[in-house]
N, C-alpha and C. Protein backbone atom coordinates (compact mmCIF):
# COMPACT_ATOMS: atom_id res chain seq x y z
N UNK A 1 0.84 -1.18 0.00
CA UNK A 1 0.00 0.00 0.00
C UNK A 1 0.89 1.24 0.00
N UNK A 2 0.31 2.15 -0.95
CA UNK A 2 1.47 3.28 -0.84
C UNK A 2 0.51 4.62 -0.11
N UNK A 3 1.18 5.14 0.70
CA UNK A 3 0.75 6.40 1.77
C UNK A 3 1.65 6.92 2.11
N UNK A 4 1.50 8.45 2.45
CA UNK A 4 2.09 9.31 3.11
C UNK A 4 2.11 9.23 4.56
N UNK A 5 3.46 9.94 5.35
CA UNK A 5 3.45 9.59 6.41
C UNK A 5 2.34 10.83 7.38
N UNK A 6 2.32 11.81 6.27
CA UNK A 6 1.04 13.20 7.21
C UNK A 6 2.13 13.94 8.02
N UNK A 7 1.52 15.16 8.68
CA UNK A 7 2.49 15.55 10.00
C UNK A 7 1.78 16.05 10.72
N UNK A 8 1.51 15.81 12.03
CA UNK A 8 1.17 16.43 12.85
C UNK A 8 1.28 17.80 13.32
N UNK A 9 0.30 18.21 14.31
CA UNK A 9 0.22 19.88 14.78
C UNK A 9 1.80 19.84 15.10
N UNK A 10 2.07 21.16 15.94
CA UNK A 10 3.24 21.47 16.80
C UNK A 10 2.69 20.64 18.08
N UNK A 11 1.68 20.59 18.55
CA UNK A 11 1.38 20.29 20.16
C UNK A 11 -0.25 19.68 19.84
N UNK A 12 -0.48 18.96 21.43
CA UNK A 12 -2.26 18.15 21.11
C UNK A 12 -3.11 19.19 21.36
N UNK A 13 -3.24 20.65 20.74
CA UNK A 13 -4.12 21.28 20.51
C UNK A 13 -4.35 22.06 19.51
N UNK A 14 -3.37 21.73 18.60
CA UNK A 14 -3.15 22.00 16.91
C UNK A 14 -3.84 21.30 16.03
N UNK A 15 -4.17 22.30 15.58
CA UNK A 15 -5.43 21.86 14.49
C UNK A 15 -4.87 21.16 12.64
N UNK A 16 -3.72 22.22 12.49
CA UNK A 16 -3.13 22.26 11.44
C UNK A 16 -1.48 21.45 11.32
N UNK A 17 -1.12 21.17 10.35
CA UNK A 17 0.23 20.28 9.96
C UNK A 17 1.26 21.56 10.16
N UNK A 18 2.91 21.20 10.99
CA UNK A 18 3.20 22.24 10.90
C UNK A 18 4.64 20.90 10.93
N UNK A 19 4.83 21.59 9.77
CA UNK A 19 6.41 20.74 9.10
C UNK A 19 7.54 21.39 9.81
N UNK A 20 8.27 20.92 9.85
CA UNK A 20 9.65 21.75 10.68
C UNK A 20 10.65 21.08 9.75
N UNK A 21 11.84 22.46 9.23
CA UNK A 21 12.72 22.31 8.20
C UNK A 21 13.82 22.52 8.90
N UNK A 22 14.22 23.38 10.43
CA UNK A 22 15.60 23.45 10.61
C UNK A 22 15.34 23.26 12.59
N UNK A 23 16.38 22.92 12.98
CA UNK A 23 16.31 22.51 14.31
C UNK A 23 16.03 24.01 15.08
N UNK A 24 16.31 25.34 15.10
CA UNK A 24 16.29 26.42 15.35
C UNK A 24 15.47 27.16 15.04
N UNK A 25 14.50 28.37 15.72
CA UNK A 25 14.67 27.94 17.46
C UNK A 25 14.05 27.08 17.95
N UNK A 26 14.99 27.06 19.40
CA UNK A 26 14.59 25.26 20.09
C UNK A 26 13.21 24.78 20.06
N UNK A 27 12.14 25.55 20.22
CA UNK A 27 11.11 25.04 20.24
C UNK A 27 10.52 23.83 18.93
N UNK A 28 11.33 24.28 17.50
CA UNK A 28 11.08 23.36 16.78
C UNK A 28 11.49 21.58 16.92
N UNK A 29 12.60 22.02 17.95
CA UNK A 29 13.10 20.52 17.98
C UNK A 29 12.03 19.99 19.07
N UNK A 30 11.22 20.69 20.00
CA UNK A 30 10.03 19.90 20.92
C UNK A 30 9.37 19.80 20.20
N UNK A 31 9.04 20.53 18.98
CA UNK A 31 7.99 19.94 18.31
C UNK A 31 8.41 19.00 16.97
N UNK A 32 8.99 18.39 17.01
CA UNK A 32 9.34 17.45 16.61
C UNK A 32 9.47 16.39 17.64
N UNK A 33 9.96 16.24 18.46
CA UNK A 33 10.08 15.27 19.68
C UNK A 33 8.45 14.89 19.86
N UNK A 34 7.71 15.82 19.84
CA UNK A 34 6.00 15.88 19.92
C UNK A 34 5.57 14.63 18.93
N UNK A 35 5.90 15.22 17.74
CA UNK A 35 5.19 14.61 16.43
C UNK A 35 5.65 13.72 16.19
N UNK A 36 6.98 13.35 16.44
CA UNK A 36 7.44 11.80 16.63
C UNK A 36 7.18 10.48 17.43
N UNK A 37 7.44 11.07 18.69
CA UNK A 37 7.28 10.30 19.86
C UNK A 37 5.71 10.03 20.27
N UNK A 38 5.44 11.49 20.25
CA UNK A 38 3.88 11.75 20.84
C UNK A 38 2.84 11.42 20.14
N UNK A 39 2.96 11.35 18.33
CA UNK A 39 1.68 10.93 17.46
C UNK A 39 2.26 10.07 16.68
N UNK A 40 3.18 9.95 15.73
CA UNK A 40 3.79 9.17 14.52
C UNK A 40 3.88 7.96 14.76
N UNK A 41 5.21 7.80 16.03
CA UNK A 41 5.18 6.29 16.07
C UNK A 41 4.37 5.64 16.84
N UNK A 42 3.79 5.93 18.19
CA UNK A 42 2.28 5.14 18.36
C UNK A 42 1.71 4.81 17.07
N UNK A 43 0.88 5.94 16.25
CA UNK A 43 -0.06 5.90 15.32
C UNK A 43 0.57 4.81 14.35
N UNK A 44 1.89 5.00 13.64
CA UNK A 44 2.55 4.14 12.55
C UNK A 44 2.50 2.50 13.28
N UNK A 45 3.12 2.51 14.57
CA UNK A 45 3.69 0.87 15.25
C UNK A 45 1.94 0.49 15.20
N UNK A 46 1.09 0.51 15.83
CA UNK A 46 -0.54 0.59 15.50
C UNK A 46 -0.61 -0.63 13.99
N UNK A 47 -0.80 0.79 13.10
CA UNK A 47 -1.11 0.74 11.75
C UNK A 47 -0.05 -0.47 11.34
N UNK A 48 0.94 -0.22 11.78
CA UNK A 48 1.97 -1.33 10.54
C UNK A 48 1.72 -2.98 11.35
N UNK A 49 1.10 -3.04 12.40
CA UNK A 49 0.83 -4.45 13.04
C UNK A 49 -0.39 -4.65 12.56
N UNK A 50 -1.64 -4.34 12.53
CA UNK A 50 -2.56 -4.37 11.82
C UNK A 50 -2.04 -4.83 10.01
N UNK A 51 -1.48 -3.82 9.00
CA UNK A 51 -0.79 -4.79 8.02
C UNK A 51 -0.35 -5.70 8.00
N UNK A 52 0.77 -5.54 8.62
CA UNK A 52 1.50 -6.71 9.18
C UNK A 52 0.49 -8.06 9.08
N UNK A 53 -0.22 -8.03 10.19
CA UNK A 53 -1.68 -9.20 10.33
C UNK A 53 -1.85 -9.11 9.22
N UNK A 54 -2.45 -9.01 7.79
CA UNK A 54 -3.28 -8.81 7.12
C UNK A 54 -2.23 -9.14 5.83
N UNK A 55 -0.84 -8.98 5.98
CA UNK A 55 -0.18 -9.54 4.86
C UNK A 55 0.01 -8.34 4.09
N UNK A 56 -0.01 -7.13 4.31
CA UNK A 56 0.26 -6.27 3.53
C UNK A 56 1.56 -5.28 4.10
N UNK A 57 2.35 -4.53 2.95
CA UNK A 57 3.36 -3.59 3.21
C UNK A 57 2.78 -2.41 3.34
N UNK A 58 3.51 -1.50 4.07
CA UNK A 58 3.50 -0.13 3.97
C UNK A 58 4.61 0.63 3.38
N UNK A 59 4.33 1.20 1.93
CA UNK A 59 5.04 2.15 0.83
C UNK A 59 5.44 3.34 1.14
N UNK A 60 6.12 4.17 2.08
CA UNK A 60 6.06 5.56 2.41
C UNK A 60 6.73 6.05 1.50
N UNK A 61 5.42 7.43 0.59
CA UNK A 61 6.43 7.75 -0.42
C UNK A 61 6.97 9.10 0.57
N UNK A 62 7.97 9.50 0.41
CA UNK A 62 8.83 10.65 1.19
C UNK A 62 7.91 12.24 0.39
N UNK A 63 7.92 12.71 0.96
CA UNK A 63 7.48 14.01 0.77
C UNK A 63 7.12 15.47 1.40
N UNK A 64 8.32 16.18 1.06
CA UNK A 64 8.37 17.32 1.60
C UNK A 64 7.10 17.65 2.35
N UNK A 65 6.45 18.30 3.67
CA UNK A 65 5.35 18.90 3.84
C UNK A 65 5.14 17.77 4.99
N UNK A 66 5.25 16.67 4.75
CA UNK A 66 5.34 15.51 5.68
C UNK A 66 6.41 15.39 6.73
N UNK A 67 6.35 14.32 7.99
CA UNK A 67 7.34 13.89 8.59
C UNK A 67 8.31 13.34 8.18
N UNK A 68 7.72 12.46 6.98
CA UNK A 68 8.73 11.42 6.38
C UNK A 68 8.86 12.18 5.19
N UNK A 69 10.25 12.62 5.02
CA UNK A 69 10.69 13.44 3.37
C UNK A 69 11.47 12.73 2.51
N UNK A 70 12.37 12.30 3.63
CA UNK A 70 14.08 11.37 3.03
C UNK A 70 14.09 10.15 3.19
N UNK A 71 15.12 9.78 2.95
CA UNK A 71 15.72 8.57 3.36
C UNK A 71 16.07 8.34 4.88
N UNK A 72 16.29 9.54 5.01
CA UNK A 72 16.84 9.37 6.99
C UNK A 72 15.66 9.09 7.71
N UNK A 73 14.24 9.62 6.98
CA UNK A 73 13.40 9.56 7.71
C UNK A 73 12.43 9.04 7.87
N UNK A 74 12.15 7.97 6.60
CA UNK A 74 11.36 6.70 6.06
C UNK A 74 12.32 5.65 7.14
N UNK A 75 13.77 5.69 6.92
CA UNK A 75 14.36 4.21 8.01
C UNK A 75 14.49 4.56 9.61
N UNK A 76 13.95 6.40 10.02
CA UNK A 76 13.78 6.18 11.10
C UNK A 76 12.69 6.00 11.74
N UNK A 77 11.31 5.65 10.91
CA UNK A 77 10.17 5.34 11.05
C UNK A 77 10.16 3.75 10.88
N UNK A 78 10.53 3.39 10.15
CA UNK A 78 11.06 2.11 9.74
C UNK A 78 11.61 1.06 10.58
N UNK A 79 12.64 1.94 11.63
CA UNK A 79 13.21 0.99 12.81
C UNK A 79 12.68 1.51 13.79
N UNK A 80 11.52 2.53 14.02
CA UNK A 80 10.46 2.58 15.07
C UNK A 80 9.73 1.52 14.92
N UNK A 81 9.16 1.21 13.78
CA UNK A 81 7.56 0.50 14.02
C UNK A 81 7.77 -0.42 12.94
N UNK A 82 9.14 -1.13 12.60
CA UNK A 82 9.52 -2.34 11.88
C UNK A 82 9.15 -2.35 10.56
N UNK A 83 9.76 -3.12 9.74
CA UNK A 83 10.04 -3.41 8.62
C UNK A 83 8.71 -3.63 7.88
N UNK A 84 7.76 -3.90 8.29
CA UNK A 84 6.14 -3.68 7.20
C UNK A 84 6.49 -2.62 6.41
N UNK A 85 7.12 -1.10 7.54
CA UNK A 85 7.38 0.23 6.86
C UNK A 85 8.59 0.02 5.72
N UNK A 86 8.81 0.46 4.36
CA UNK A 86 9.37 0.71 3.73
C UNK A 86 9.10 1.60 3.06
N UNK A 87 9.63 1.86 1.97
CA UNK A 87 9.47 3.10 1.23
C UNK A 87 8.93 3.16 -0.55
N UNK A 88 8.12 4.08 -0.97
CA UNK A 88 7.81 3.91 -2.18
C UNK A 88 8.85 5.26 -2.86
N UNK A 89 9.91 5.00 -3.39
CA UNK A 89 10.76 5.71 -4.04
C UNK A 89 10.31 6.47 -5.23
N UNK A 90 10.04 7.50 -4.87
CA UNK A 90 9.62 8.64 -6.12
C UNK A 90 10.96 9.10 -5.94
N UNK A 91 11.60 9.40 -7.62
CA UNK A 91 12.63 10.22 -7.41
C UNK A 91 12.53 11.73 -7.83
N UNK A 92 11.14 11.96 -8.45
CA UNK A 92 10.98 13.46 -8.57
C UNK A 92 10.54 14.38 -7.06
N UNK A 93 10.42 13.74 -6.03
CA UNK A 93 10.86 14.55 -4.89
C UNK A 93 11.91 14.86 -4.44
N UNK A 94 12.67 13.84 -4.80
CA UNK A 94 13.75 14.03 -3.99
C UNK A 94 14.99 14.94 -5.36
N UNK A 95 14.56 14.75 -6.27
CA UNK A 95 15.46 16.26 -6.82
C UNK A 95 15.49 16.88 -6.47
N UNK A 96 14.17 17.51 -6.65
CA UNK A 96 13.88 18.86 -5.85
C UNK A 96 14.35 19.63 -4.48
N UNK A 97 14.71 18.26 -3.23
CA UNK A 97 15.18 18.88 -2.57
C UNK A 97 16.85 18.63 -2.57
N UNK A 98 17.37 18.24 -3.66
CA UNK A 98 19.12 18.25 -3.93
C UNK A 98 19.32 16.97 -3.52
N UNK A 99 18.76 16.05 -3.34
CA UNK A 99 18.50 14.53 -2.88
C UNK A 99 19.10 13.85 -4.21
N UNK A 100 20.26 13.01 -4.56
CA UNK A 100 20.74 12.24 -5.73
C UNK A 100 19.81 10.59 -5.24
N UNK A 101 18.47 10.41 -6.31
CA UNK A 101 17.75 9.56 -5.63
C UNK A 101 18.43 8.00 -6.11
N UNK A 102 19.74 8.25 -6.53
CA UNK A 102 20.21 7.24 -6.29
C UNK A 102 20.71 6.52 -5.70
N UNK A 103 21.42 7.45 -5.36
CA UNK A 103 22.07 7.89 -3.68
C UNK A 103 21.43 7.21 -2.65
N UNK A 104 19.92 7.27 -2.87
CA UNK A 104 19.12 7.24 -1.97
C UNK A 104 18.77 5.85 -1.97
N UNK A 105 18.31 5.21 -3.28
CA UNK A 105 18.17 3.96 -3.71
C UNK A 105 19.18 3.32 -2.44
N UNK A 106 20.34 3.52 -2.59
CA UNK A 106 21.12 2.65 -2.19
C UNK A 106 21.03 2.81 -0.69
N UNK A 107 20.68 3.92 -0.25
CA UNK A 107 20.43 3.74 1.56
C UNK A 107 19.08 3.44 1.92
N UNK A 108 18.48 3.05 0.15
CA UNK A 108 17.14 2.37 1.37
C UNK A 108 17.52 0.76 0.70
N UNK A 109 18.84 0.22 0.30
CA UNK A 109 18.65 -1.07 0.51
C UNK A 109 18.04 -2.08 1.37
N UNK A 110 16.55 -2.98 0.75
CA UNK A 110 16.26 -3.90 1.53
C UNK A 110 14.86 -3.03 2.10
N UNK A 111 14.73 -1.59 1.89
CA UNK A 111 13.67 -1.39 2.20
C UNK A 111 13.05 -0.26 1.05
N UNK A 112 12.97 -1.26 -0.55
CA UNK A 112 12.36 -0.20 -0.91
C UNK A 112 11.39 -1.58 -1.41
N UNK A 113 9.75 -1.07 -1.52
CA UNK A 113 8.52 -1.63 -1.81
C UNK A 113 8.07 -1.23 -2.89
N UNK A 114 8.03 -0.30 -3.45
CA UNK A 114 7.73 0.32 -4.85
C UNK A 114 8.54 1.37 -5.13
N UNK A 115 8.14 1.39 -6.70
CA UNK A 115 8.52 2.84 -6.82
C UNK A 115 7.87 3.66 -7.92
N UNK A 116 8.08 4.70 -8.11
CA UNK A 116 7.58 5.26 -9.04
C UNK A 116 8.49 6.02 -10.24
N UNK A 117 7.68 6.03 -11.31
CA UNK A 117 8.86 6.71 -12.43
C UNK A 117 8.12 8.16 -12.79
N UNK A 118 8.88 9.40 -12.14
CA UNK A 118 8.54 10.23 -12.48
C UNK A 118 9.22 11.46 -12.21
N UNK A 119 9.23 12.49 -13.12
CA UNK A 119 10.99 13.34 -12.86
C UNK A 119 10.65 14.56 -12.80
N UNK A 120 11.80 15.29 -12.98
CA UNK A 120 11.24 16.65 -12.02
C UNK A 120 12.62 17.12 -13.21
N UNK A 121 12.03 18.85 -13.24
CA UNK A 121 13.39 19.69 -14.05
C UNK A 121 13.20 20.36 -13.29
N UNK A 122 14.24 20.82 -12.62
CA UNK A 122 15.26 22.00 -12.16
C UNK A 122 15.45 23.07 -12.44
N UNK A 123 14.83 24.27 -12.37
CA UNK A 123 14.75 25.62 -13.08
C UNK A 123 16.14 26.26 -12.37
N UNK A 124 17.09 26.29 -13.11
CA UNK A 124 18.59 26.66 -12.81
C UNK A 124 17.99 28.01 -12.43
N UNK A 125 17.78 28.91 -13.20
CA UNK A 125 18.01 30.34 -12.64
C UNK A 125 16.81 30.61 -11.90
N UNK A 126 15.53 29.94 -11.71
CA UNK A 126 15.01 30.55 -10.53
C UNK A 126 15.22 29.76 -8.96
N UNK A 127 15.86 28.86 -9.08
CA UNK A 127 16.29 28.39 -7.97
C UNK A 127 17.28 28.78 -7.28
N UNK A 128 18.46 29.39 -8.34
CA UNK A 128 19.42 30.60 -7.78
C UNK A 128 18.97 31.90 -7.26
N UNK A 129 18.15 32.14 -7.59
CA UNK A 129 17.53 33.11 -6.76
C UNK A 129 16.41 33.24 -6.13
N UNK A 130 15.59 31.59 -5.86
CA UNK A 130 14.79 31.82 -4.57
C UNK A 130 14.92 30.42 -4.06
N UNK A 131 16.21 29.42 -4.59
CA UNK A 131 16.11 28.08 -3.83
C UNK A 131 14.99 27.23 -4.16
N UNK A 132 14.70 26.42 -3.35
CA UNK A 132 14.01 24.96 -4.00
C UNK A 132 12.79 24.90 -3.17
N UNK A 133 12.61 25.62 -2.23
CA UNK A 133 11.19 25.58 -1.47
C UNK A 133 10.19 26.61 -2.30
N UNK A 134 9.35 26.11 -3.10
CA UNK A 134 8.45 26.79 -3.76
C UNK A 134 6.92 26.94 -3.40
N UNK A 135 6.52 27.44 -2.79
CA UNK A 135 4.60 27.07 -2.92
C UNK A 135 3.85 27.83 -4.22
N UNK A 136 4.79 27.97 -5.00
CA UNK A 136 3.19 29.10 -6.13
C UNK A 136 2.84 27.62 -6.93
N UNK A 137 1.70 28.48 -7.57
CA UNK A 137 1.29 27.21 -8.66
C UNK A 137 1.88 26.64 -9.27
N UNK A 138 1.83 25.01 -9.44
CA UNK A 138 2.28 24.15 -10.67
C UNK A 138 2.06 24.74 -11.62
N UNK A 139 0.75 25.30 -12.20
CA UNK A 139 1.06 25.83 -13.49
C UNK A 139 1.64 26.88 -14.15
N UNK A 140 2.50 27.52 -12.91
CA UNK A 140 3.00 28.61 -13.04
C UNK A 140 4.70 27.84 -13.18
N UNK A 141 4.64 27.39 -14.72
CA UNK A 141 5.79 26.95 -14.84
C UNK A 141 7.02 27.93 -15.02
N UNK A 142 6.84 28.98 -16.09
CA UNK A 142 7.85 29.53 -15.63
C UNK A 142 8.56 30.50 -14.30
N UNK A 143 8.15 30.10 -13.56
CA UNK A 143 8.51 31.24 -12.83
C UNK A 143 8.50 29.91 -11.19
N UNK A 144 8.14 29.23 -11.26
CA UNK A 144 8.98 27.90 -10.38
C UNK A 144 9.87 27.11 -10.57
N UNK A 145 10.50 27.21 -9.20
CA UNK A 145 12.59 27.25 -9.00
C UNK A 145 12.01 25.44 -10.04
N UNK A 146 11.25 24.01 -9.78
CA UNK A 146 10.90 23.16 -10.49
C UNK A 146 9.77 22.69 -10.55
N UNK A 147 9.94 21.96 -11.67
CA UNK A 147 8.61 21.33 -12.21
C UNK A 147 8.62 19.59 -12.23
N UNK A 148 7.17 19.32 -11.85
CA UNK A 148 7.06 17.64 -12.03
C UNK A 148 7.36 17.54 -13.67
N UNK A 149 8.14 16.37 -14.41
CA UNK A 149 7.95 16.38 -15.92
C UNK A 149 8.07 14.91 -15.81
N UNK A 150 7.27 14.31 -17.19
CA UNK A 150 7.55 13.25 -17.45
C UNK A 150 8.60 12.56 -17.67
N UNK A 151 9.08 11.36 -17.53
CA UNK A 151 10.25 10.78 -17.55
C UNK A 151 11.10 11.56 -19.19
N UNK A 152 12.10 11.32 -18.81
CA UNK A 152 13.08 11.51 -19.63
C UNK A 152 13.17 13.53 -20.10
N UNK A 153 12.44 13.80 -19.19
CA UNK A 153 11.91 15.27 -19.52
C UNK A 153 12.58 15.88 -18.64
N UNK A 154 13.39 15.92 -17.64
CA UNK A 154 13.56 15.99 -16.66
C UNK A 154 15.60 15.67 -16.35
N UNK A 155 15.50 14.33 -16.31
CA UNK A 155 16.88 13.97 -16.71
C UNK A 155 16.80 12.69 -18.03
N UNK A 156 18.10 12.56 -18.74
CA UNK A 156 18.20 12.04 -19.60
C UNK A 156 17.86 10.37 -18.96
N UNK A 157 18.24 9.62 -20.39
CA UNK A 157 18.09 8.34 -20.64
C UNK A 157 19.39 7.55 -19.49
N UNK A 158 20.44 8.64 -20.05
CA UNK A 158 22.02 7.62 -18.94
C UNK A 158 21.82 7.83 -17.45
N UNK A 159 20.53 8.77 -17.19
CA UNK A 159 20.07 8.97 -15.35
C UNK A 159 19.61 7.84 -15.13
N UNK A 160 18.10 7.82 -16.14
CA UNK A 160 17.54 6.48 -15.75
C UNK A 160 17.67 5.19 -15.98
N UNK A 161 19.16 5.04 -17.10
CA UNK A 161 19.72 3.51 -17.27
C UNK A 161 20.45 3.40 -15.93
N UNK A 162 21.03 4.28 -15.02
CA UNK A 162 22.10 3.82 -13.48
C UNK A 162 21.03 4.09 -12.81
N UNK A 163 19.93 4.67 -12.33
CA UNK A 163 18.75 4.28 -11.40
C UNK A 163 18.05 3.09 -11.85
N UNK A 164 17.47 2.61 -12.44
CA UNK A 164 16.81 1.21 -12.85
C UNK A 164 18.15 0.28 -12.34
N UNK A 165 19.66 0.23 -13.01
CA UNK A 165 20.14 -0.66 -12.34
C UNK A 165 20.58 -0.45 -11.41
N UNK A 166 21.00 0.32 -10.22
CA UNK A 166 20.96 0.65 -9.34
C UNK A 166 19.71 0.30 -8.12
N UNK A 167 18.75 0.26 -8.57
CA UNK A 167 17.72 -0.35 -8.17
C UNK A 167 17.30 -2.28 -7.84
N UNK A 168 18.10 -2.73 -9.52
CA UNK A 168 18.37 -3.59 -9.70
C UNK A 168 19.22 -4.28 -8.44
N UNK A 169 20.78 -3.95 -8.27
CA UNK A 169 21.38 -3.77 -7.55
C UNK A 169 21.39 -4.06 -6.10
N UNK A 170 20.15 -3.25 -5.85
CA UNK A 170 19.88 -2.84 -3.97
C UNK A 170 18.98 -4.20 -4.21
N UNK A 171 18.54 -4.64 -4.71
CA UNK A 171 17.37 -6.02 -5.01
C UNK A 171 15.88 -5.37 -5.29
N UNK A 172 15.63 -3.98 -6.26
CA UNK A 172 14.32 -4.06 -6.03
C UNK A 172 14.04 -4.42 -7.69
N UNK A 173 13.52 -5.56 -8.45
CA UNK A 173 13.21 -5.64 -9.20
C UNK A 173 11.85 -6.62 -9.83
N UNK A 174 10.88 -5.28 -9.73
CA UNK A 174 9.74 -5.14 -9.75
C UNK A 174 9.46 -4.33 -10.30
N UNK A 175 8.42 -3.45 -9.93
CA UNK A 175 7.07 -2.37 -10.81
C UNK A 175 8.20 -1.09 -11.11
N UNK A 176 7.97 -0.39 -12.04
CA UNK A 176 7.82 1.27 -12.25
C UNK A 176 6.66 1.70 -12.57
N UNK A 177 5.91 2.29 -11.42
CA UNK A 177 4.66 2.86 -11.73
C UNK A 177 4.74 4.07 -12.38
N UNK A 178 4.41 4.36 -13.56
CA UNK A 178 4.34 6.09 -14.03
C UNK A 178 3.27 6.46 -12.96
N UNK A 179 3.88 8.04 -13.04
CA UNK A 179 2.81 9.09 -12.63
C UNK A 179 2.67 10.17 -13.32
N UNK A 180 2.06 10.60 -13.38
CA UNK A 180 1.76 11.86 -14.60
C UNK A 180 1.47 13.03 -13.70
N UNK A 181 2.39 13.58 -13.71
CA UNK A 181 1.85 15.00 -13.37
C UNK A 181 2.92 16.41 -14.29
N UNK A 182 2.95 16.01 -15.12
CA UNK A 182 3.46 17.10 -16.21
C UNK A 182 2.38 18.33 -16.41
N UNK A 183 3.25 18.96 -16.26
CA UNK A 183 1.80 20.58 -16.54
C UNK A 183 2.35 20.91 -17.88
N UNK A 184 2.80 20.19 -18.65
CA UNK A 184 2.91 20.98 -20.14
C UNK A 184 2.66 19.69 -20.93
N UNK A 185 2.26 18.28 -20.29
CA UNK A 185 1.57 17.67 -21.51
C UNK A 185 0.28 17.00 -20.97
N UNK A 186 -1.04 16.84 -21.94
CA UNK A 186 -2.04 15.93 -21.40
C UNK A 186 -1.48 14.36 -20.70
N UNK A 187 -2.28 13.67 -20.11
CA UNK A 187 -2.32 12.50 -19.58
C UNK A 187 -1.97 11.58 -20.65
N UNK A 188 -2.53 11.78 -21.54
CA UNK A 188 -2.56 10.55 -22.42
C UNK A 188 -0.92 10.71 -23.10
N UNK A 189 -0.63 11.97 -23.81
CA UNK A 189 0.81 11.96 -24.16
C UNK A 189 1.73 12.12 -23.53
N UNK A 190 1.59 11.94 -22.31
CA UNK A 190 2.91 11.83 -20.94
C UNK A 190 2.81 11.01 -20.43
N UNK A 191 1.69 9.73 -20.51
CA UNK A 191 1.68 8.29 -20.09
C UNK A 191 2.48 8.23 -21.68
N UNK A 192 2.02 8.34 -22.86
CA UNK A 192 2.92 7.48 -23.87
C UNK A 192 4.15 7.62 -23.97
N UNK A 193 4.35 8.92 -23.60
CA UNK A 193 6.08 9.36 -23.96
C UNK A 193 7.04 8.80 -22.78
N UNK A 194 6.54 8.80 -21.55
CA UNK A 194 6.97 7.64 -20.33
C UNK A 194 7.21 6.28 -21.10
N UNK A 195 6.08 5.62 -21.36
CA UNK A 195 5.96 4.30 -21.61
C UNK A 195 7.24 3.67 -22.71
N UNK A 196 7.12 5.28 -23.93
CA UNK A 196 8.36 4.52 -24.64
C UNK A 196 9.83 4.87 -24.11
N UNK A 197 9.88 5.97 -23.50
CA UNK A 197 11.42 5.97 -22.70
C UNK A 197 11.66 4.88 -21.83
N UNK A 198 10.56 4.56 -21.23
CA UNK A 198 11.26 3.32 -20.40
C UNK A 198 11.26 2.03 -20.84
N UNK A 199 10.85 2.08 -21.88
CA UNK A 199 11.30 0.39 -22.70
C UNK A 199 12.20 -0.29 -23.07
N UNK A 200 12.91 1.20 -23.07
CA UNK A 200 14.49 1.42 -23.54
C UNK A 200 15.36 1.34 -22.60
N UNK A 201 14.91 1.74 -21.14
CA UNK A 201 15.18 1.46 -19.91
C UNK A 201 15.29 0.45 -18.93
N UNK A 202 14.37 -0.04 -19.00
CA UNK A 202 13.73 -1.42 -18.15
C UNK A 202 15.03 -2.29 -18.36
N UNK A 203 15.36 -3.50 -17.68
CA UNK A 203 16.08 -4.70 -17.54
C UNK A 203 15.21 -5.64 -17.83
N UNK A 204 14.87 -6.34 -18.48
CA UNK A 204 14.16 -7.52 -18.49
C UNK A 204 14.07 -8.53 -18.42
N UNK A 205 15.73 -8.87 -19.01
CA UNK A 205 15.69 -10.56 -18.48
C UNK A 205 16.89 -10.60 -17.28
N UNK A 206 16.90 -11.75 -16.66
CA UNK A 206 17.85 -11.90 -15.95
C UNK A 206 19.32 -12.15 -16.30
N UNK A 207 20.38 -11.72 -15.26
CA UNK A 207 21.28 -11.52 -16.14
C UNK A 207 22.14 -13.29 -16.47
N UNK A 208 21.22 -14.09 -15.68
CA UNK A 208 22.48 -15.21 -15.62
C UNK A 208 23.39 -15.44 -15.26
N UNK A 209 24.31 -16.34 -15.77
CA UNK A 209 25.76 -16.78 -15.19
C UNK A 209 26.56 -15.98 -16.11
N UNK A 210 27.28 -15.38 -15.39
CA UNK A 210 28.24 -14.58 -15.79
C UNK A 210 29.53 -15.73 -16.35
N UNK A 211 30.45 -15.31 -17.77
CA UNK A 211 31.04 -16.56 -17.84
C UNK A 211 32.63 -15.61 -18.24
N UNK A 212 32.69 -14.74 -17.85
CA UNK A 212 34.03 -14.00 -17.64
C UNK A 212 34.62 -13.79 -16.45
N UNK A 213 34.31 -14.21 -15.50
CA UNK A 213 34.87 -14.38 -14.09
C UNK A 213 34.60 -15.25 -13.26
């Protein structure tokens, strides 16, 4: 099952999600100690024994706005409330926040459950001058530091031939789910233009016995 991890208030009389990005001032780090200790992992250890029973995984895709963004923070939920938790690897989040999601691939060896194929471009010059935390509209493409884009739109073909095997690699070889959220093409021609970049991509057969070493 793939879900977000959510985030809790600052304190149990907060109504609203209040993300915390830097340890300073101290009060952010109690409220984090709060939303960890006090709601997340009860609520997650709960939820992932219930799966657990039931034969199913839990996919955390990482995402800014949430508790769980990274890699540090999917395996420290992960070795709270055990291994049901893994992670659904989108790597168009983690561009965005300077995250090499290959990088990442490889520190969630053993705990990645899905993933998704879907990429993100990098607006060089408005990110130099307002960084990578954006809230204006998606469709306000030009003028956001990035954008969700369909595969290969985003980074080339030699990104996603060393992430697929790289993936390969860590042992996850299974699904690439597309996702479509391109604001400059319909659904239908950003599922097709995905579908044929990654054909070209994919691994398909196994590799066998190697007979040079």
């Amino acid at each position: 099952m793939i879900l977000f991890s959510g985030c809790p208030g600052g304190g149990p009389k907060d109504t609203q999600p209040n993300w915390v990005t830097c340890p300073w001032p101290p009060d952010f780090l109690e409220v984090l100690d709060y939303q960890w200790n006090g709601v997340a992992i009860p609520f997650w250890t709960q939820e992932a024994k219930f799966a657990r029973d039931h034969g199913v995984k839990l996919a955390f895709e990482a995402h800014p706005g949430f508790i769980v963004y990274n890699p540090e923070t999917i395996l420290k939920l992960r070795k709270a409330c055990g291994n049901t938790i893994g992670a659904n690897l989108d790597p168009s989040h983690f561009f965005w926040q300077g995250i090499d999601p290959i990088a990442a691939a490889r520190a969630l060896q053993g705990a990645i459950h899905y993933v998704h194929a879907k990429d993100t471009r990098v607006d060089v010059i408005n990110t130099k001058v307002n960084g990578t935390l954006d809230t204006k509209n998606y469709g306000d493409v030009l003028s956001r530091s990035w954008v969700f884009r369909t595969c290969g739109y985003g980074h080339d073909e030699i990104w996603w031939n060393n992430f697929v095997s790289t993936l390969k690699l860590c042992g996850y070889d299974h699904v690439l789910s597309i996702e479509h959220e391109d604001s400059l093409m319909t659904p239908k021609e950003g599922l097709e233009k995905a579908i044929t970049f990654l054909q070209r991509v994919v691994i398909r057969e196994k590799s066998g016995k190697a007979t040079w070493f």
